[in-house]
N, C-alpha and C. Protein backbone atom coordinates (compact mmCIF):
# COMPACT_ATOMS: atom_id res chain seq x y z
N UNK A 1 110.93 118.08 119.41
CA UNK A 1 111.58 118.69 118.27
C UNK A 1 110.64 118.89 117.09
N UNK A 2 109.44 118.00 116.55
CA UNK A 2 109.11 118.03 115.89
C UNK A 2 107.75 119.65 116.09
N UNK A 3 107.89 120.00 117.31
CA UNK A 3 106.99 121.39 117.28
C UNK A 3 107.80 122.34 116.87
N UNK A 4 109.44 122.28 117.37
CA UNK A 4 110.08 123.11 117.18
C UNK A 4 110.52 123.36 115.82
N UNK A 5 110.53 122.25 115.14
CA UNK A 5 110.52 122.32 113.39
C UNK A 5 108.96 122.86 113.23
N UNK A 6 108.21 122.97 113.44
CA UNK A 6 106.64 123.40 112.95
C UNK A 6 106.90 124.94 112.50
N UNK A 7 107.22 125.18 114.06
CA UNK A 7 107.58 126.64 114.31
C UNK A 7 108.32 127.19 113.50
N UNK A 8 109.45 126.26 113.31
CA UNK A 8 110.34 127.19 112.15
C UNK A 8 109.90 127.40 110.93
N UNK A 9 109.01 127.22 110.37
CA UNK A 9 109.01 127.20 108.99
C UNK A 9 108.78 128.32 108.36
N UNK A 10 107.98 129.65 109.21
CA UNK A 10 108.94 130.79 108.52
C UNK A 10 110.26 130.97 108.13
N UNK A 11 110.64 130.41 108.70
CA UNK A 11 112.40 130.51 108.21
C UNK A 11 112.58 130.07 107.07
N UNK A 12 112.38 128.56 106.84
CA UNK A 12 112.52 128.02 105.56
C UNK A 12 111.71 129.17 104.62
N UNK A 13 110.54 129.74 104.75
CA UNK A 13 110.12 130.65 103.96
C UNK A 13 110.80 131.86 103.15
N UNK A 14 111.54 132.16 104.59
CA UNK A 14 112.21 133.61 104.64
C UNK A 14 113.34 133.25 103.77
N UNK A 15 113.89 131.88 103.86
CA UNK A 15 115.55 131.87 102.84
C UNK A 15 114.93 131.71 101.54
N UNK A 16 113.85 131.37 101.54
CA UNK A 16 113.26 131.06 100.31
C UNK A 16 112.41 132.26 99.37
N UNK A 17 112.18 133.12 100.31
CA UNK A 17 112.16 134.20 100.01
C UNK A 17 113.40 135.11 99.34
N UNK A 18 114.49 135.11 100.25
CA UNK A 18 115.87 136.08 99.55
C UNK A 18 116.51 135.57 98.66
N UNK A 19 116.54 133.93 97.83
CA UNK A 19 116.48 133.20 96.52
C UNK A 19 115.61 134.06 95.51
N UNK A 20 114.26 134.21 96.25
CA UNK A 20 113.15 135.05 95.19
C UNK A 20 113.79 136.26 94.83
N UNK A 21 114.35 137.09 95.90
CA UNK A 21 114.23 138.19 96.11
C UNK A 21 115.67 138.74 94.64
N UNK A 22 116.45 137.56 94.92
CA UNK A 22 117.99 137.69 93.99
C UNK A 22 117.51 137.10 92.41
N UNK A 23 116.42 136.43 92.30
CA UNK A 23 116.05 135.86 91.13
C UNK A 23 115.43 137.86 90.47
N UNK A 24 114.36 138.02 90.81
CA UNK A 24 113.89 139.19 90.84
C UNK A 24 114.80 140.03 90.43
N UNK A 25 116.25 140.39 91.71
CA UNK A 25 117.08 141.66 90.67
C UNK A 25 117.53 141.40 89.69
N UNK A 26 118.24 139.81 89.54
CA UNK A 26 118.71 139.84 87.97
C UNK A 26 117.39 139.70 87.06
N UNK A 27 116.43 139.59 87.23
CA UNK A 27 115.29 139.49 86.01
C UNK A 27 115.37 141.04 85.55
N UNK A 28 115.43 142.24 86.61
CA UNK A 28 115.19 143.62 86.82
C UNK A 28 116.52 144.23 86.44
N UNK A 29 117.47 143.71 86.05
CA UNK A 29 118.95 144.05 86.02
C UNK A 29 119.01 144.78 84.44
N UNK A 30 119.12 146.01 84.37
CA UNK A 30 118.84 147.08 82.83
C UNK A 30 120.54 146.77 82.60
N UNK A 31 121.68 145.84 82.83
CA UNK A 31 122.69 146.34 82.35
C UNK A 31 122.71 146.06 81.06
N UNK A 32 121.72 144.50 80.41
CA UNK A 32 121.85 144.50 79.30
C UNK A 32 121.18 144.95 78.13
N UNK A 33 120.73 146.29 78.30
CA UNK A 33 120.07 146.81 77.54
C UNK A 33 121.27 148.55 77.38
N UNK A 34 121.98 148.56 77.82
CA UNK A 34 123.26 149.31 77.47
C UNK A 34 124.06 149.06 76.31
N UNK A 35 124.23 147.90 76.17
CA UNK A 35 125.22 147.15 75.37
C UNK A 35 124.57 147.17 73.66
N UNK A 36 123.15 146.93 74.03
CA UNK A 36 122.80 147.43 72.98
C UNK A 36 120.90 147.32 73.17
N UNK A 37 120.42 148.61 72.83
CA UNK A 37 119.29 148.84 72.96
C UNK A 37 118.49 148.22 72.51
N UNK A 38 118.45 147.79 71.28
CA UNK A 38 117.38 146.87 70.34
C UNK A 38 117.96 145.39 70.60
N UNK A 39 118.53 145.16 71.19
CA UNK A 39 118.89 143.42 71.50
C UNK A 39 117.39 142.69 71.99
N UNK A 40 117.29 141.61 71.84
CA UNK A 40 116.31 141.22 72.26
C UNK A 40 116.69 140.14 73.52
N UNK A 41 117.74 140.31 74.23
CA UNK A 41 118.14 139.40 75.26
C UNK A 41 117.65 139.60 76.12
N UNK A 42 117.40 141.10 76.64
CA UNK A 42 117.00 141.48 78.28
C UNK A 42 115.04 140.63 77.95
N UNK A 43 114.51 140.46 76.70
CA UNK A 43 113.64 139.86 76.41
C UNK A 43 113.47 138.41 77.33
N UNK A 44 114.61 137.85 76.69
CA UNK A 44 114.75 136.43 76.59
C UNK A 44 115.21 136.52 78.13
N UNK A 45 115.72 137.47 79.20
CA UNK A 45 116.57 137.13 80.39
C UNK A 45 114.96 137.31 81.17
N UNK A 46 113.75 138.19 80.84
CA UNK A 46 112.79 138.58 81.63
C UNK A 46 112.02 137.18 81.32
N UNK A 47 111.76 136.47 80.02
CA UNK A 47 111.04 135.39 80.13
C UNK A 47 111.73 134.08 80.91
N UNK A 48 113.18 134.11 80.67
CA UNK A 48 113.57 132.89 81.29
C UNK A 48 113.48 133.24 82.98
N UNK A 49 113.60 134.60 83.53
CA UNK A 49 113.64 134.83 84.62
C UNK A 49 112.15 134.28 85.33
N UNK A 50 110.91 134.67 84.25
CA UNK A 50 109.76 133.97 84.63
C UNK A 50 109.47 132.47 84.97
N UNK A 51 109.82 132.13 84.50
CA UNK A 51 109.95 130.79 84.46
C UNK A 51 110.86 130.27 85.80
N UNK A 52 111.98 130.40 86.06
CA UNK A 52 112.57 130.30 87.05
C UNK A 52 112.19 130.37 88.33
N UNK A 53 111.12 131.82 88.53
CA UNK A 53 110.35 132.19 89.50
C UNK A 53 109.86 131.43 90.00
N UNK A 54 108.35 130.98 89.12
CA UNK A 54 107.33 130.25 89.19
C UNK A 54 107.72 129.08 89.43
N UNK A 55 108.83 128.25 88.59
CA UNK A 55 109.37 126.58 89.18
C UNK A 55 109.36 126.98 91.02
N UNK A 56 110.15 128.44 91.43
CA UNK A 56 111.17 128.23 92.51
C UNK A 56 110.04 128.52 93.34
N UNK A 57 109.24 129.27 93.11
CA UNK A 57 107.88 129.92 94.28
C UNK A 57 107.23 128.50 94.75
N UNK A 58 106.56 127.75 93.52
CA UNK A 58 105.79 126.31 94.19
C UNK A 58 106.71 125.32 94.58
N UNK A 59 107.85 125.41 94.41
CA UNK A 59 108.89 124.53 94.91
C UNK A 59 109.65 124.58 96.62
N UNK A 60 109.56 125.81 96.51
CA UNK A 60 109.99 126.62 97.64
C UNK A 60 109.02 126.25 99.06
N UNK A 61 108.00 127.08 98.18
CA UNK A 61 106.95 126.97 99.57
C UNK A 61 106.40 125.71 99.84
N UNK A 62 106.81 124.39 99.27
CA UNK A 62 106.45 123.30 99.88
C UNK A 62 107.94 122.37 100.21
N UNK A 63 108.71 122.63 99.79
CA UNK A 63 109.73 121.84 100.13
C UNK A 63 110.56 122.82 101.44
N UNK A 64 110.54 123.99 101.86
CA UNK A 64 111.00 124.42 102.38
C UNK A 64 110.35 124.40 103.95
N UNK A 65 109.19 123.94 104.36
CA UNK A 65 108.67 123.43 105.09
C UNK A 65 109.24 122.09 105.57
N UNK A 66 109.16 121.10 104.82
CA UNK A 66 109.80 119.63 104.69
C UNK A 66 111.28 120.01 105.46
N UNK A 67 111.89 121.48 104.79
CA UNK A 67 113.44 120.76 104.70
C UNK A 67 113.72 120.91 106.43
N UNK A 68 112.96 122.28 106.59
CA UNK A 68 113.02 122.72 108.41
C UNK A 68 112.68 122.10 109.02
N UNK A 69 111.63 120.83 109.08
CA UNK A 69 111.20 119.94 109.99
C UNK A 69 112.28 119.17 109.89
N UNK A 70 112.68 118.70 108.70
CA UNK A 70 113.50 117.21 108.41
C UNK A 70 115.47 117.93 109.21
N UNK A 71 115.51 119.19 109.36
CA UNK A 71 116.27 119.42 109.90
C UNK A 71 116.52 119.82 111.45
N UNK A 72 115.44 120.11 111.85
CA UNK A 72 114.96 120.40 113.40
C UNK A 72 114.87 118.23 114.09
N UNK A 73 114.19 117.81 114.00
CA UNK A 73 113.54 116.62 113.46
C UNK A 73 114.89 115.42 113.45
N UNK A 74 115.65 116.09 112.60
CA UNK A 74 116.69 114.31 112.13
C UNK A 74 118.19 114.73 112.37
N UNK A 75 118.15 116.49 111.96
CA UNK A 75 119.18 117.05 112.15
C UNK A 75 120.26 116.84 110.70
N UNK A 76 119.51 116.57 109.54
CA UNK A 76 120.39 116.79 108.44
C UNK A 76 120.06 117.94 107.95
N UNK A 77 121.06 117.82 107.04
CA UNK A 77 121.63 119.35 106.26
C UNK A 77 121.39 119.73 105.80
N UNK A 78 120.68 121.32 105.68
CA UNK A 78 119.65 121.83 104.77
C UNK A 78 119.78 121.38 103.26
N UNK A 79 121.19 122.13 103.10
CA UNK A 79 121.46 122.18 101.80
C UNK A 79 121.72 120.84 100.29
N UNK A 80 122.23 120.06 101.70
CA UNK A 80 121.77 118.56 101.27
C UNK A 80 120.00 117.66 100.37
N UNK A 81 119.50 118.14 101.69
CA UNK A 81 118.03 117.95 101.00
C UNK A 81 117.62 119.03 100.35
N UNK A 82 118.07 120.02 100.37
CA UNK A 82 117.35 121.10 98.48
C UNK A 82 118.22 120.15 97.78
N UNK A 83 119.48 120.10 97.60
CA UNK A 83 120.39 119.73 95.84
C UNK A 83 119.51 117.82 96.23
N UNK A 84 119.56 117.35 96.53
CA UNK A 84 118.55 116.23 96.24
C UNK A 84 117.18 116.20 96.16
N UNK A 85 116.66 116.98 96.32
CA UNK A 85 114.82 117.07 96.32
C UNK A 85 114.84 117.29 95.05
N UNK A 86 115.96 118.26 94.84
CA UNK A 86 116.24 118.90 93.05
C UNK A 86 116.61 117.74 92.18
N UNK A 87 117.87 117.15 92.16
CA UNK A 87 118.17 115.83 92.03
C UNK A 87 117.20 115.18 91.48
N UNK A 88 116.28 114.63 92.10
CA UNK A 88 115.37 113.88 92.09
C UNK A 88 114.31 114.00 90.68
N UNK A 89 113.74 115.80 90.91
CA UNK A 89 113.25 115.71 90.09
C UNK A 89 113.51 116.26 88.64
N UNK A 90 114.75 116.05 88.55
CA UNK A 90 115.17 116.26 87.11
C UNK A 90 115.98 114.95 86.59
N UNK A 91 115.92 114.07 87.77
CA UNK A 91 116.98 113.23 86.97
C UNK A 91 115.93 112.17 86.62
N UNK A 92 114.75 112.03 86.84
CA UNK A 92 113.90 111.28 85.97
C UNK A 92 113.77 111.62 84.55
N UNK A 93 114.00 110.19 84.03
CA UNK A 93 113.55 110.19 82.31
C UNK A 93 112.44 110.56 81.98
N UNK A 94 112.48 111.36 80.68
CA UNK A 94 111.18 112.02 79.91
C UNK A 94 110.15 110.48 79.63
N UNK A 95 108.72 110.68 80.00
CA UNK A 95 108.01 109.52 79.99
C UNK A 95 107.95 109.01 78.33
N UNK A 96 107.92 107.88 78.30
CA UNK A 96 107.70 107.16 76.90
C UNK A 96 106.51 107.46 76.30
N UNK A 97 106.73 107.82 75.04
CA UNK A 97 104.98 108.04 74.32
C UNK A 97 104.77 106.75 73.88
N UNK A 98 103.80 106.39 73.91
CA UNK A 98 103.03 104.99 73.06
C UNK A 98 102.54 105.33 71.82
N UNK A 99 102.80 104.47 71.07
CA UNK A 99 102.01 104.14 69.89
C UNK A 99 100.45 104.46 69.58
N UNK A 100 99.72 104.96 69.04
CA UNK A 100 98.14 105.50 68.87
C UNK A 100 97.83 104.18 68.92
N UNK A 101 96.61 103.88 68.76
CA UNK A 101 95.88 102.43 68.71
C UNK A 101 95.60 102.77 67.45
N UNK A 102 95.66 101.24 66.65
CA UNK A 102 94.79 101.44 65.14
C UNK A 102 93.42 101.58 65.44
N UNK A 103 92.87 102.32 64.05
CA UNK A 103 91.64 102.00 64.30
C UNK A 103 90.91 100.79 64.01
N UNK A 104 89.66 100.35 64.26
CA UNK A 104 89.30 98.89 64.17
C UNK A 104 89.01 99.24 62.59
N UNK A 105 88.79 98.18 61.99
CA UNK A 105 87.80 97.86 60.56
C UNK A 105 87.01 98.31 60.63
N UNK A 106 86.13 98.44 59.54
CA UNK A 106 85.20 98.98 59.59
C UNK A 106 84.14 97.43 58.97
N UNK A 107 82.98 97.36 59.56
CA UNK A 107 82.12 96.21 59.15
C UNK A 107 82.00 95.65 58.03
N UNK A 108 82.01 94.21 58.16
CA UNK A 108 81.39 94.29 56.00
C UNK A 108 80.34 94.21 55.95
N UNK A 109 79.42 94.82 56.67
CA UNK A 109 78.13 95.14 56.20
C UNK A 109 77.85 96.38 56.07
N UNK A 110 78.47 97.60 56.37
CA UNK A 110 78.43 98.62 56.08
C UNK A 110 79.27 98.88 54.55
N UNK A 111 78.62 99.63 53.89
CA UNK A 111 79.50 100.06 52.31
C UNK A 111 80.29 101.34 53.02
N UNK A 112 81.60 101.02 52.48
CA UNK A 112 82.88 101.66 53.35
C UNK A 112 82.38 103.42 52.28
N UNK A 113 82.99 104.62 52.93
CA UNK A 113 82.27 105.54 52.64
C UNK A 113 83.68 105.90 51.01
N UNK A 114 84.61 105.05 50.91
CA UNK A 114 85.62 105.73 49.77
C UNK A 114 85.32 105.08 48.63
N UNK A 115 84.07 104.18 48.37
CA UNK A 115 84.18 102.74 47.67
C UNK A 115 82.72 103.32 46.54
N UNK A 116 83.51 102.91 45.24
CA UNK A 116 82.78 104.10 44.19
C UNK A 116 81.32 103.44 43.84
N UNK A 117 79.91 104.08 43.84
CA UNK A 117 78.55 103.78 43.53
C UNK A 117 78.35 103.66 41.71
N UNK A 118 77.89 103.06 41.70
CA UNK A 118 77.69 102.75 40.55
C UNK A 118 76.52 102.90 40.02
């Protein structure tokens, strides 16, 4: 089984492809520029559509490999392992920032550079 998942993974490609393919028409979709010409939404729908792409293209083409083996292979459910692979990586917390380090002193043998000459 595990050749026969190898094999498939055009497939996983190909569904992962017609996701692309539907992201694409609504990025390409002129209805909202009817409603009103100078809007700046079909703006905001072509950048967020970018973005969407690019997450789904490097996401796609490596998890969609995984999901066809792990389903040829174990025999679970496609759709199962996308909404958890997804899951996963959004439901981690934003990492903690730390504190800067102070800086050290400065020597007392050096004359500090703010300290008035006389």
């Amino acid at each position: 089984m595990n050749l026969v998942g190898v094999l498939l993974w055009p497939l996983g490609w190909a569904l992962a492809a017609l996701v692309t393919q539907g992201i694409l028409d609504f990025m390409t979709d002129p209805s909202f520029e009817y409603i009103d010409p100078t809007s700046t939404l079909p703006d905001l729908q072509k950048t967020i559509g970018v973005a969407v792409v690019g997450f789904w293209i490097i996401f796609s083409t490596v998890a969609a490999p995984v999901i066809i083996q792990n389903v040829m292979a174990h025999g679970i459910q496609p759709g199962g392992a996308l909404l958890a692979a997804a899951s996963a990586v959004f439901s981690r917390p934003p990492p903690r920032l730390r504190a800067l380090p102070r800086p050290l002193p400065a020597p007392a043998f050096l004359p500090s550079p703010l300290a008035r000459r006389a």
